[in-house]
N, C-alpha and C. Protein backbone atom coordinates (compact mmCIF):
# COMPACT_ATOMS: atom_id res chain seq x y z
N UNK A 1 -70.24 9.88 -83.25
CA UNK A 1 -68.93 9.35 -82.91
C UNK A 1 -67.96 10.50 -82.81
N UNK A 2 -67.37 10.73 -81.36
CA UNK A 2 -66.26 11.44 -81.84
C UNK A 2 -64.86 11.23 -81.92
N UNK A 3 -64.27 11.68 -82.85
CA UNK A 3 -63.28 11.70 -83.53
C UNK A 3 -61.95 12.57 -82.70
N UNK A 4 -60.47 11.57 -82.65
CA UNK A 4 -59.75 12.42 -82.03
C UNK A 4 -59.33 13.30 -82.51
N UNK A 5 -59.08 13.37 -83.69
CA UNK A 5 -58.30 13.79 -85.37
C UNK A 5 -59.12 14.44 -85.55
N UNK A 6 -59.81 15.54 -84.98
CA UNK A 6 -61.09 16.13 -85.30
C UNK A 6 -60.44 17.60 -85.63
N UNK A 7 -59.93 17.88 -87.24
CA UNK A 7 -59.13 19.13 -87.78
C UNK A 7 -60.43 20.46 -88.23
N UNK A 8 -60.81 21.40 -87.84
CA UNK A 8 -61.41 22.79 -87.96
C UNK A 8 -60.95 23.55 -88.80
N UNK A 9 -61.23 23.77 -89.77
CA UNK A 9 -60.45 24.98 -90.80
C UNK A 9 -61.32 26.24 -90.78
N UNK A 10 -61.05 27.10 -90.31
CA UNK A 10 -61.77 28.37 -90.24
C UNK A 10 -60.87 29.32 -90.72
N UNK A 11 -60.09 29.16 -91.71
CA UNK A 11 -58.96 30.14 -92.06
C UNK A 11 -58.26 30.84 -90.89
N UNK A 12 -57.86 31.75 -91.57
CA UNK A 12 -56.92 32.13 -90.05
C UNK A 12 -57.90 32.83 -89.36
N UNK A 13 -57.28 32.99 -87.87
CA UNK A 13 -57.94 32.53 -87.10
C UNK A 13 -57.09 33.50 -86.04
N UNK A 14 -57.90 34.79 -85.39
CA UNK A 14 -57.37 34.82 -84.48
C UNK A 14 -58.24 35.02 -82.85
N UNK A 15 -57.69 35.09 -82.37
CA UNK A 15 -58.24 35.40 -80.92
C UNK A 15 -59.30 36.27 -80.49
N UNK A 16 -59.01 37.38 -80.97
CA UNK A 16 -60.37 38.70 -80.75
C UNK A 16 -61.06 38.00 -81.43
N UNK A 17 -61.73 37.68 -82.71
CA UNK A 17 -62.54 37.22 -83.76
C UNK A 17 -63.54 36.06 -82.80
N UNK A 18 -63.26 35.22 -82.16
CA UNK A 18 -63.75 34.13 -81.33
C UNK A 18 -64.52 34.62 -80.16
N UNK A 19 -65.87 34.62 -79.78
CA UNK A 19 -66.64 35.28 -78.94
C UNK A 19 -67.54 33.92 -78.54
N UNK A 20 -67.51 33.46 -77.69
CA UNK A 20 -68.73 32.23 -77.33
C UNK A 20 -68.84 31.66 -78.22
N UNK A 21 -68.25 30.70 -78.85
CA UNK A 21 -68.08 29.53 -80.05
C UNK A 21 -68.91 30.26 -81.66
N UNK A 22 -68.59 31.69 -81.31
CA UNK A 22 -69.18 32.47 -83.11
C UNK A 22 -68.14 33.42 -83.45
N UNK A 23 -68.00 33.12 -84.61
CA UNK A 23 -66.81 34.13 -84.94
C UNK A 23 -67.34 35.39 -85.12
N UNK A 24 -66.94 36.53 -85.27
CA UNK A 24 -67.56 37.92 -85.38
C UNK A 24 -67.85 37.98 -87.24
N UNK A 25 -67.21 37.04 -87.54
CA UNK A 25 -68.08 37.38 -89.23
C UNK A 25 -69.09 36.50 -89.18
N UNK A 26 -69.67 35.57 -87.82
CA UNK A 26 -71.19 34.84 -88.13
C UNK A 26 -71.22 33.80 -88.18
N UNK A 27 -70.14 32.81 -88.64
CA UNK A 27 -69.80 31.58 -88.93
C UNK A 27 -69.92 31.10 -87.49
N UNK A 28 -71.16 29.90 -87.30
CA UNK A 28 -70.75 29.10 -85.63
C UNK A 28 -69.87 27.89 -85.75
N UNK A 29 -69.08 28.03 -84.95
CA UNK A 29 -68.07 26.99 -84.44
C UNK A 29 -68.55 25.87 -84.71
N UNK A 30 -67.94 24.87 -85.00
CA UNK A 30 -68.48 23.22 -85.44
C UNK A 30 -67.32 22.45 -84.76
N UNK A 31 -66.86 22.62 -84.09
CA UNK A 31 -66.07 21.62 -83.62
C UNK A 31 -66.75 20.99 -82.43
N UNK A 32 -66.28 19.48 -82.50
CA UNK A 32 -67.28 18.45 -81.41
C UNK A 32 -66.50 17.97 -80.26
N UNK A 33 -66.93 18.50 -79.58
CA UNK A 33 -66.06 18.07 -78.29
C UNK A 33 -66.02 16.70 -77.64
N UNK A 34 -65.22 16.20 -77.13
CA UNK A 34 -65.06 14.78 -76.62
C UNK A 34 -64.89 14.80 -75.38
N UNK A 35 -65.89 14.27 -74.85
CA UNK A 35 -66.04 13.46 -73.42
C UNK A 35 -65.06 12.62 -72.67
N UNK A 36 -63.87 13.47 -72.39
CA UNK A 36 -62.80 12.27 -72.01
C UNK A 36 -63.44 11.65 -69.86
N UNK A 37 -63.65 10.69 -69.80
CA UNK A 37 -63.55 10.14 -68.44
C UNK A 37 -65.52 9.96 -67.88
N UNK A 38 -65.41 9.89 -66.42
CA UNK A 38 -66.86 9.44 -66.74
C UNK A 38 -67.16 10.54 -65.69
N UNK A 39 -68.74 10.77 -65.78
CA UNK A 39 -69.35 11.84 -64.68
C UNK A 39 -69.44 11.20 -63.36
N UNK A 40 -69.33 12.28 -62.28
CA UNK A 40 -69.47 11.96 -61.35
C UNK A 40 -70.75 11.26 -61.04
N UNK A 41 -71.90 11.63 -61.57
CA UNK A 41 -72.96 10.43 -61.59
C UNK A 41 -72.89 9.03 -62.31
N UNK A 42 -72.19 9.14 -63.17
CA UNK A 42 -71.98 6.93 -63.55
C UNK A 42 -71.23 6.65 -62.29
N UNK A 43 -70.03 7.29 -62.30
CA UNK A 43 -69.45 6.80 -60.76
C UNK A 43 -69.78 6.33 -59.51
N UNK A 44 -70.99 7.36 -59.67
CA UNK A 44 -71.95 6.90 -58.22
C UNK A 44 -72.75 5.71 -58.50
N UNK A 45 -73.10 5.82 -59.76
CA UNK A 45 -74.09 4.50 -59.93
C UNK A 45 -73.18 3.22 -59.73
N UNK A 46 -71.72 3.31 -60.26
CA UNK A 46 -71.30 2.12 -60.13
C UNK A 46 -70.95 1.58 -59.01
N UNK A 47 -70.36 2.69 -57.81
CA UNK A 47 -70.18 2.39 -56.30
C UNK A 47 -71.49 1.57 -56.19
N UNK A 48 -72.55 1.91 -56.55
CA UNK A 48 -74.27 2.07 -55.51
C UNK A 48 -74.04 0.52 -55.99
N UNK A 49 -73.75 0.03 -57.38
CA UNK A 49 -74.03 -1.79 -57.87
C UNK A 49 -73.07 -2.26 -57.22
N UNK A 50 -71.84 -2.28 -57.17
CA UNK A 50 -70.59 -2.86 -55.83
C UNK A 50 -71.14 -3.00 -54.88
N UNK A 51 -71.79 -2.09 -54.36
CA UNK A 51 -72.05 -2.29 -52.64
C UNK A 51 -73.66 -2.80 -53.00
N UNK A 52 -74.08 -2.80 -53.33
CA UNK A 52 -74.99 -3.97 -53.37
C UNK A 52 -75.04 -4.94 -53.86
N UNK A 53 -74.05 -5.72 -54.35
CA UNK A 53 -73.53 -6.58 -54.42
C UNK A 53 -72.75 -7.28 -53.90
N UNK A 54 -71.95 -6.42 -52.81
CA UNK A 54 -71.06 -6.96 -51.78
C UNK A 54 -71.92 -7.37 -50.57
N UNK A 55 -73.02 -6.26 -50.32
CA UNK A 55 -74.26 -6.97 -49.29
C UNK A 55 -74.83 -8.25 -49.88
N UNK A 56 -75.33 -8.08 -51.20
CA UNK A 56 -75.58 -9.70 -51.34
C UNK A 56 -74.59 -10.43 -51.48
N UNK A 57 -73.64 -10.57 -51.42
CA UNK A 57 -72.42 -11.82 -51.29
C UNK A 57 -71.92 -11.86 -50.32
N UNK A 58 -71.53 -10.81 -49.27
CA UNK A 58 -70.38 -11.38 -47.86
C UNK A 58 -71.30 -12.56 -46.98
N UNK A 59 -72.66 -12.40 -47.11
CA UNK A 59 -73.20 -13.28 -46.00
C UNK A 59 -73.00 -14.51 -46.57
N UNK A 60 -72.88 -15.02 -47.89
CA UNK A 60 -73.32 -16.55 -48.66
C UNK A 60 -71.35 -16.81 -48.51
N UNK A 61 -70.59 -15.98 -48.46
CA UNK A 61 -69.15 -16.02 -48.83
C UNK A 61 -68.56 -16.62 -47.43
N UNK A 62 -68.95 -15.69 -46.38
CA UNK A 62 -69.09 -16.23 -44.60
C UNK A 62 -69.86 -17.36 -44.34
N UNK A 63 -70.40 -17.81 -44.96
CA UNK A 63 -71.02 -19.41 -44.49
C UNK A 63 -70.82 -20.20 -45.51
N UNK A 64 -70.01 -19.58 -46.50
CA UNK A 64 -69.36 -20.71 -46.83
C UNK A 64 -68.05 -21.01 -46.29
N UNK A 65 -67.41 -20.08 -46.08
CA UNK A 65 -66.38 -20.21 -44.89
C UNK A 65 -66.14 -20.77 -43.87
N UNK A 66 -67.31 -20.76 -43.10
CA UNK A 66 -67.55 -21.59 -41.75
C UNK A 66 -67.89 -23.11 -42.05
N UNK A 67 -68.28 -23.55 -43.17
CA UNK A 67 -69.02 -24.64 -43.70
C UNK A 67 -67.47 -25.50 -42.88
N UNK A 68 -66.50 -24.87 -44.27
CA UNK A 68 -65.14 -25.36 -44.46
C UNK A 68 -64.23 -25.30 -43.40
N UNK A 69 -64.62 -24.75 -42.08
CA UNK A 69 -63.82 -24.82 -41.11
C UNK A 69 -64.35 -25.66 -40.20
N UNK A 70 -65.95 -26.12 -40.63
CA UNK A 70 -66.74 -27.42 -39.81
C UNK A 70 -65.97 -28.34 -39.78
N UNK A 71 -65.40 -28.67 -41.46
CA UNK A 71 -65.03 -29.94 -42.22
C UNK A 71 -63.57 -30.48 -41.04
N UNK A 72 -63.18 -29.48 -40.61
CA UNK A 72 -61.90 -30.26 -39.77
C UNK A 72 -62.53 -31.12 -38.71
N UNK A 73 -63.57 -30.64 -37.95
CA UNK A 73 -64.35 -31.27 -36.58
C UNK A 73 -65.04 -32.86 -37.18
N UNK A 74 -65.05 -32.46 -38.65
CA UNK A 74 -65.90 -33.93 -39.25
C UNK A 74 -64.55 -34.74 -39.22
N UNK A 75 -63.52 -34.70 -39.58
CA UNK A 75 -62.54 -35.47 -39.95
C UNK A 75 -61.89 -35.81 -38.24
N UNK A 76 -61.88 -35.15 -37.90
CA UNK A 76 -61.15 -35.10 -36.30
C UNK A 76 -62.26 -36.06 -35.35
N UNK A 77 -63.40 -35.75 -35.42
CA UNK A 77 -64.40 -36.98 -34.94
C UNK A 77 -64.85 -38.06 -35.68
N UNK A 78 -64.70 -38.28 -37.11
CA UNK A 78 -64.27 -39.77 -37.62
C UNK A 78 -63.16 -39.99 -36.78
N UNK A 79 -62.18 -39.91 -37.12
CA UNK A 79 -60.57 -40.57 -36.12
C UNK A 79 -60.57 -40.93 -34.46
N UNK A 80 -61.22 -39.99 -33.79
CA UNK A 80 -61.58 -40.10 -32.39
C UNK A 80 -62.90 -41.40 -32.12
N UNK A 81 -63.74 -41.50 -33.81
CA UNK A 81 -64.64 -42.96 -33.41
C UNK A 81 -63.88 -44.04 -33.67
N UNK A 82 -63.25 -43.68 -34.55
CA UNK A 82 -62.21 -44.86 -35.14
C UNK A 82 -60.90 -45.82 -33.95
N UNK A 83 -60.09 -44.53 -33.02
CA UNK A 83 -60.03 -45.07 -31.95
C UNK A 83 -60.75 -45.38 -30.75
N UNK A 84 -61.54 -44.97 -30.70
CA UNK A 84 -62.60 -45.58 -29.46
C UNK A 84 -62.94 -46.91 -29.68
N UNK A 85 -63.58 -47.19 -30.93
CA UNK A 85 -63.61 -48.88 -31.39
C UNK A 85 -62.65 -49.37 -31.25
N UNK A 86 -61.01 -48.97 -31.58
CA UNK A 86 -60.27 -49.67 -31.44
C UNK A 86 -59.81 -49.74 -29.67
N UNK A 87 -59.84 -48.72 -29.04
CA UNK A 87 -59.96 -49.09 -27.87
C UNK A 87 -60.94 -50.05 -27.24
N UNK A 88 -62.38 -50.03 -27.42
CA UNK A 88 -62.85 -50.69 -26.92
C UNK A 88 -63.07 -52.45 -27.28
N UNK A 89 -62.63 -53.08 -28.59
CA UNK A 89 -61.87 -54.04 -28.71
C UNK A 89 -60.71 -54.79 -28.04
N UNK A 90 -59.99 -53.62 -27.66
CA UNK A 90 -59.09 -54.34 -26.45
C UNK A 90 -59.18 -54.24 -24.92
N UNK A 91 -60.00 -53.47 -24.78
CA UNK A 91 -60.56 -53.13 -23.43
C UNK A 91 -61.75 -53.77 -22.73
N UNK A 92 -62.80 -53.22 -23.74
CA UNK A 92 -63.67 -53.53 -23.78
C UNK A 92 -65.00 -52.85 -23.23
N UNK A 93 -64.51 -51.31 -22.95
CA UNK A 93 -64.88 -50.30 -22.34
C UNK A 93 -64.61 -49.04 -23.37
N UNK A 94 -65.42 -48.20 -23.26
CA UNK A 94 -64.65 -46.83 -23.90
C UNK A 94 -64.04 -45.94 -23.04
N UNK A 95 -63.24 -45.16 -23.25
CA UNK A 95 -62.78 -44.15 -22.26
C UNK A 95 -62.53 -42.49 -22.61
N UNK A 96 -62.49 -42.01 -21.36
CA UNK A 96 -62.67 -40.21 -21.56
C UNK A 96 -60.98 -40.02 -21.34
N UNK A 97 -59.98 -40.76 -21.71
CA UNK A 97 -59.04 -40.17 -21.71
C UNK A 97 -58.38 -40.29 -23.18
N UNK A 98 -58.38 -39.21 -23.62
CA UNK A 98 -57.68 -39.00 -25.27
C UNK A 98 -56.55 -39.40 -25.15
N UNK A 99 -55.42 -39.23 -24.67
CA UNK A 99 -54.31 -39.32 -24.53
C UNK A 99 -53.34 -39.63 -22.94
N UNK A 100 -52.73 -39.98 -23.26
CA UNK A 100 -51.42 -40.27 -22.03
C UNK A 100 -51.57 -42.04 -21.63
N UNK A 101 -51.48 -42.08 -20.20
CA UNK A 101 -51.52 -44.10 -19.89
C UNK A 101 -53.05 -43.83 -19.95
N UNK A 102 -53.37 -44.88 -20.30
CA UNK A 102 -54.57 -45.61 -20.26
C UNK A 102 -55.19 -44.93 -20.96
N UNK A 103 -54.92 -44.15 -21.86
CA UNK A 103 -55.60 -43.55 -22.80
C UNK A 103 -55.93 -44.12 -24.51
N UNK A 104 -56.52 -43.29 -25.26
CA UNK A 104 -56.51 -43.69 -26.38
C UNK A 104 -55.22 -43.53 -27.35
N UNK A 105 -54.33 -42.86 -27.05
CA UNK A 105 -53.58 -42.42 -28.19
C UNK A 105 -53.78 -41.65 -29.00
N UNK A 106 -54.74 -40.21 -28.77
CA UNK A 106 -55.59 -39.87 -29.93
C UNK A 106 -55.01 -37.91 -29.20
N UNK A 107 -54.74 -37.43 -30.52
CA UNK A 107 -54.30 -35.94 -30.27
C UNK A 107 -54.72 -35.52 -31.75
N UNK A 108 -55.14 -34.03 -31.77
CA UNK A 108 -55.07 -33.95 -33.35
C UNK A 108 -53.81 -33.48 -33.67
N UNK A 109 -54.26 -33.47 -34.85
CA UNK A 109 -52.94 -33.42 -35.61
C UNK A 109 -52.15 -32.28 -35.66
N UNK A 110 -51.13 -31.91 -35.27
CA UNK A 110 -50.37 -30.61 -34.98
C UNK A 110 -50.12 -29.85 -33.79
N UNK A 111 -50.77 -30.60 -33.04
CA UNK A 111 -51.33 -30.19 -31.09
C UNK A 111 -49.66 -29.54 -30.79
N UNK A 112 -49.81 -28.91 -30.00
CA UNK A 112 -48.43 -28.35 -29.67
C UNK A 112 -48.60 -27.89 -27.97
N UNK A 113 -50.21 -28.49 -27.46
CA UNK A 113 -50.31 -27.39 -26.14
C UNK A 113 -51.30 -26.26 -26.51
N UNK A 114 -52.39 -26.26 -25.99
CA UNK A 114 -52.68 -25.22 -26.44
C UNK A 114 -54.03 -24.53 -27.33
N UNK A 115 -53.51 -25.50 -28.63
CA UNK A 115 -54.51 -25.90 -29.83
C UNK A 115 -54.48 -24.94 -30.65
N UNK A 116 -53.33 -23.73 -30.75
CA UNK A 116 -53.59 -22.78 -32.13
C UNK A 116 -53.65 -23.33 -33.09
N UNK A 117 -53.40 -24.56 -33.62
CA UNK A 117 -52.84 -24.82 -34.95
C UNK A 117 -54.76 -25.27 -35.09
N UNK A 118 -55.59 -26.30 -34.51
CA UNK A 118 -56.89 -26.32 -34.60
C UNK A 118 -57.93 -25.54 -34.25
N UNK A 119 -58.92 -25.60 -34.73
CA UNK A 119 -59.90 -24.59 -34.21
C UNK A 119 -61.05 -24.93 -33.00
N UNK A 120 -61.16 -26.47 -33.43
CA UNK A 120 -62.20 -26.67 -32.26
C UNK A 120 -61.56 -27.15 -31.28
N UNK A 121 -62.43 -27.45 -30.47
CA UNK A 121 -61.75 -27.67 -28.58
C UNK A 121 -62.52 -29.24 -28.90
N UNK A 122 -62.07 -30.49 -28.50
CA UNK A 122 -62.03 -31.79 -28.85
C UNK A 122 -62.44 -32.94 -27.63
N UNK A 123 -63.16 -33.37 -26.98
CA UNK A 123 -62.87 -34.44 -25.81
C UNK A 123 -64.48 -34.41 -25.00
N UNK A 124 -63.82 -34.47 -23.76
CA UNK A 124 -64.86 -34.76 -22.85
C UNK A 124 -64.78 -32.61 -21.69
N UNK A 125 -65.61 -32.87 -20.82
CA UNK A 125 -65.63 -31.54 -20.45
C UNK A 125 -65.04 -31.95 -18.79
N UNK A 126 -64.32 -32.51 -18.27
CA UNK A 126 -64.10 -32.81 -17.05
C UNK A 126 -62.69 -33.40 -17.42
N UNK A 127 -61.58 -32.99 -16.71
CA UNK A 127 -59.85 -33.64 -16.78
C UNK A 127 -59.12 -32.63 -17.16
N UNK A 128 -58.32 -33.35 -17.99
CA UNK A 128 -56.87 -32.05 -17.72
C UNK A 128 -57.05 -31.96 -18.99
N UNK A 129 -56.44 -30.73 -19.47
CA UNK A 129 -55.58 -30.43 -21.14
C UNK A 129 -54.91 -31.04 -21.16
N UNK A 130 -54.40 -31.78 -22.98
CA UNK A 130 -53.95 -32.87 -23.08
C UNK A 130 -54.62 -33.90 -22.92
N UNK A 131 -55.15 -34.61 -22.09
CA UNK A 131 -55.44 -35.46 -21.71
C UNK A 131 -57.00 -35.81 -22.30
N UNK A 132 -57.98 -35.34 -21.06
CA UNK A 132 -59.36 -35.52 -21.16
C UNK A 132 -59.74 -34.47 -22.65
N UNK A 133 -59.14 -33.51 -22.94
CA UNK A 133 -59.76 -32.31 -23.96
C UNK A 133 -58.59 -31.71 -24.42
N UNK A 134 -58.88 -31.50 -26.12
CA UNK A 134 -57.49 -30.81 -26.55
C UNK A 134 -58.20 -29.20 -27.01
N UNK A 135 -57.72 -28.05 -26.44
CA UNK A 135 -58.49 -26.75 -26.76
C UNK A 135 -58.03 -26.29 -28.41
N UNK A 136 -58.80 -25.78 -28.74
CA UNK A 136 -58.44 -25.00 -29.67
C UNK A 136 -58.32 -23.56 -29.86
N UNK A 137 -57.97 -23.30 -31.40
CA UNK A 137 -57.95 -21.38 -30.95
C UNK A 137 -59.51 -20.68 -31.34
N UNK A 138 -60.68 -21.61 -31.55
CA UNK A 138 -61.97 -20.89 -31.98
C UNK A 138 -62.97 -20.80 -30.49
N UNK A 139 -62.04 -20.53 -29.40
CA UNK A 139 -62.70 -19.74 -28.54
C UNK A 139 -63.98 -20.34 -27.60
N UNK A 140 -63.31 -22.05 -27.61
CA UNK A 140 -64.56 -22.36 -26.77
C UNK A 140 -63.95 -23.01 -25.90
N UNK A 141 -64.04 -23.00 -24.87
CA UNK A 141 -63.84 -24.21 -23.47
C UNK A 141 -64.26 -25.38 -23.27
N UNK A 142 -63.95 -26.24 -22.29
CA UNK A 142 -63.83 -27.22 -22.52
C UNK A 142 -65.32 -27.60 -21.33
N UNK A 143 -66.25 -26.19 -20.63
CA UNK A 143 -67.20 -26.18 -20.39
C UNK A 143 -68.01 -26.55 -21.60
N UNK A 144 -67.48 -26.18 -22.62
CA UNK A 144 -68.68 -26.37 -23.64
C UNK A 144 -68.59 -27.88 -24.26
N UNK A 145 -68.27 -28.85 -23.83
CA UNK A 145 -68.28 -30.31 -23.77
C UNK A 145 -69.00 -30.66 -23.33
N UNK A 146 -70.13 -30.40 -22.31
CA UNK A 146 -70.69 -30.73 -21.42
C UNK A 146 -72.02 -31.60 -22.05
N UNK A 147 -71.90 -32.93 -21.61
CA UNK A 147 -72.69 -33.59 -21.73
C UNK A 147 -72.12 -34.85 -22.94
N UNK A 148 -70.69 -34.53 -23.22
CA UNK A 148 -70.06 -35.40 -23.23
C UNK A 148 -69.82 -36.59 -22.85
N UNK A 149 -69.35 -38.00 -22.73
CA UNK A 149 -69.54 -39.29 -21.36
C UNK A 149 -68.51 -40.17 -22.75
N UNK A 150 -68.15 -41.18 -21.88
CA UNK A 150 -67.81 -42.75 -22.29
C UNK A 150 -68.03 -43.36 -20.77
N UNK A 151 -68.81 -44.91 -21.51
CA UNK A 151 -68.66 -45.76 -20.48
C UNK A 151 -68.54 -47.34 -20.79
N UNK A 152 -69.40 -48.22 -20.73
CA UNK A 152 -69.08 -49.65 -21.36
C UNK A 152 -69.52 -49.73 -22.46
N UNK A 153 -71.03 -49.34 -22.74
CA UNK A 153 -71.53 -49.73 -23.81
C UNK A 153 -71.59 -48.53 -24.71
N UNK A 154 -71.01 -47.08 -24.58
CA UNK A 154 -71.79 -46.23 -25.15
C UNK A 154 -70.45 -44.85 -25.43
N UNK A 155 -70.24 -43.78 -25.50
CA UNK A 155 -69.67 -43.01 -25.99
C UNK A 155 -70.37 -41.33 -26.62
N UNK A 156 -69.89 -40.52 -26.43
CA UNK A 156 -70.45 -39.40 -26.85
C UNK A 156 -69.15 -38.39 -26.83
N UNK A 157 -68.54 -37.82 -27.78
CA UNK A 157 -67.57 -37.09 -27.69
C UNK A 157 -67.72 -35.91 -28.74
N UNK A 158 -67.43 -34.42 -28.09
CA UNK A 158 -68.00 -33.59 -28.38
C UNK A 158 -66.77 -32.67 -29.42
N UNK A 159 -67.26 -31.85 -30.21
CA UNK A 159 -66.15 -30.53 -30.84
C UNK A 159 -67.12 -29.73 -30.52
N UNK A 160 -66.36 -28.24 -30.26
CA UNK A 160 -66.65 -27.32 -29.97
C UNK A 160 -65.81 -25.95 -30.02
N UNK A 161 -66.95 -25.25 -31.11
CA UNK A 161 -66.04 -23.78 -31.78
C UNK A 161 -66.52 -22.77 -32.28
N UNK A 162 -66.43 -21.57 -31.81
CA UNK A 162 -67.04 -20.22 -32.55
C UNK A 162 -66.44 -20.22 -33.87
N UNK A 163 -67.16 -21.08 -34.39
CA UNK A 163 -66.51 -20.57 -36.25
C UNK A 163 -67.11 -19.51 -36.91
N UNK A 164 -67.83 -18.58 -36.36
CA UNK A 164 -68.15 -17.28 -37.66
C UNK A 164 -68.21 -16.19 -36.87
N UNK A 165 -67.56 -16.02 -35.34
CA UNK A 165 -67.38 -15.19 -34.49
C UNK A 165 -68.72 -14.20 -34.14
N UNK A 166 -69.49 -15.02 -33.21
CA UNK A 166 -70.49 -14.58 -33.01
C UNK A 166 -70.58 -14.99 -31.30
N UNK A 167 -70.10 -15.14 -30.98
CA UNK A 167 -69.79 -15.89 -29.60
C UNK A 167 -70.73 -17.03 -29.15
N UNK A 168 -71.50 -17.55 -30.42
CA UNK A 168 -71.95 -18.89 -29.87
C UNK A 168 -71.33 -19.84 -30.56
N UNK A 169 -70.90 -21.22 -30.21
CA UNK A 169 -70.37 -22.09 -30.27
C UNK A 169 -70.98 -22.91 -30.99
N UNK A 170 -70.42 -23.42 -32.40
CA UNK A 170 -70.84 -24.57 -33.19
C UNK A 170 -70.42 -25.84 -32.36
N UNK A 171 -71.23 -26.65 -32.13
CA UNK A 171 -71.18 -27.88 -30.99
C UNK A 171 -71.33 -29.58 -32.22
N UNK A 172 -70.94 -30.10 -32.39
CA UNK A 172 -70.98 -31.20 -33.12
C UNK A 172 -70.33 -32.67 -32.28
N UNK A 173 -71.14 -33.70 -32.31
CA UNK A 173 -70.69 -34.86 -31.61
C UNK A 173 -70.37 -36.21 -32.46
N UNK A 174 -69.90 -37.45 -31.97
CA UNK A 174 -69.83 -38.09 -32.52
C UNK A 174 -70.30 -39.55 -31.39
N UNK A 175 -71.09 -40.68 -31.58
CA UNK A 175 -71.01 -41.60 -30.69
C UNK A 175 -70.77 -42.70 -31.41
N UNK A 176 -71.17 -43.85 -30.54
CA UNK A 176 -70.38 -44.96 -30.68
C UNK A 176 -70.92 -45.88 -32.24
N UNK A 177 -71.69 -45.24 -32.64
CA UNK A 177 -72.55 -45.55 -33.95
C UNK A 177 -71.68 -44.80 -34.93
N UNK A 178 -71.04 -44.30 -34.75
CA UNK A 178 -70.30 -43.21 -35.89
C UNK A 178 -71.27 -42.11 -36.87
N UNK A 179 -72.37 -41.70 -35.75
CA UNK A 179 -72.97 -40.58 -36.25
C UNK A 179 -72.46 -39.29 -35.56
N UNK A 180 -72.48 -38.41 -37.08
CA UNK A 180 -71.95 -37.26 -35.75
C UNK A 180 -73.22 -36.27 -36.26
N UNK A 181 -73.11 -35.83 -35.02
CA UNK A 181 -74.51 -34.90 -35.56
C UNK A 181 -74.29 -33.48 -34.59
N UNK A 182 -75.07 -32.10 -35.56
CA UNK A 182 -75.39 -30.98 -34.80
C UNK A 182 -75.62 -30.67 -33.61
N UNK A 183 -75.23 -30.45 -32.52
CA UNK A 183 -75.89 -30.43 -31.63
C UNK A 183 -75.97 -29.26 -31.14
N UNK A 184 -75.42 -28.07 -31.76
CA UNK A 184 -75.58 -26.00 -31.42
C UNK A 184 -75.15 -26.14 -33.08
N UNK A 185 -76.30 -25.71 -33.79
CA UNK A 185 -75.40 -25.05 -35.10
C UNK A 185 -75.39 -23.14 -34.77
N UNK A 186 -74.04 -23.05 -35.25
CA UNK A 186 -73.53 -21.78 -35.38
C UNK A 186 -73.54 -20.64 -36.39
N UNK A 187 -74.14 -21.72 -37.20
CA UNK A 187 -74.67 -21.02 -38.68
C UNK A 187 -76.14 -20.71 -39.13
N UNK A 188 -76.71 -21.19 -38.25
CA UNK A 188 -78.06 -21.16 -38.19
C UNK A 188 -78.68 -19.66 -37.52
């Protein structure tokens, strides 16, 4: 253990007398020196466990990330089945227009034009913005709808979004059964 309070009595004591920790009358030095801070090798060892540890965690940390930016496309295509039934109750047809006359009434939530405020792109792949498809800011078009439809008996309405920036598109649908299912996973 060393000691900070670590007091040496070698009587007096001067300067010439001190030669490489022996005094010139023979007596060796006993004082214990203290290790203040750490060597440049623990240092390295501890960088080397960080970064291998940060390789094993950013990938599980990034998909869990993307999981949670799915979760808006799940909630946004419950609501879009939810009005389609209710459209097609009074109609009696489903339809590819989200919004405006003869539409559903259906925008997400915060739409401003555009779609920064959401991430996925929402609708059918044929019509106008606004209307037939609401874009979002995760970088997919409204090409990537494709294969989208409503008609009398049936429904298929698509989300679509680069959620972990890889430039392929997480694709998820919803039809008239209120299943929504994978249809490009992006995490995979």
């Amino acid at each position: 253990m060393c000691s900070l309070r670590a007091t040496l009595d070698f009587g007096p004591l001067r300067k010439d007398k001190l030669t490489n920790g022996i005094h010139t009358d023979g007596k060796k030095e006993s004082m214990k020196t203290c290790a203040k801070g750490f060597s440049l090798i623990e240092l390295m060892v501890v960088v080397a466990i960080i970064g291998v540890l940060t390789v094993l965690t950013v990938p599980n940390v990034t998909r869990y990330i993307a999981k949670a930016k799915r979760a808006e496309a799940y909630v946004h295509l419950s609501s879009l089945y939810a009005a389609q039934k209710a459209y097609w109750a009074e109609h009696g047809t489903y339809t590819e227009r989200l919004d405006g006359p003869g539409g559903l009434g259906w925008k997400p939530e915060g739409y401003a034009g555009g779609g920064k405020k959401n991430l996925y792109t929402y609708g059918f792949p044929s019509g106008q913005e606004g209307v037939s498809y609401f874009s979002g800011s995760g970088g997919a078009s409204s090409a990537e709808l494709a294969g989208a439809h409503a008609g009398r008996d049936s429904f298929l309405i698509y989300a679509a979004a680069d959620i972990d920036g890889d430039g392929r598109p997480d694709i998820l649908s919803v039809d008239q059964n209120n299943t929504i299912s994978i249809v490009q996973d992006d995490l995979s």
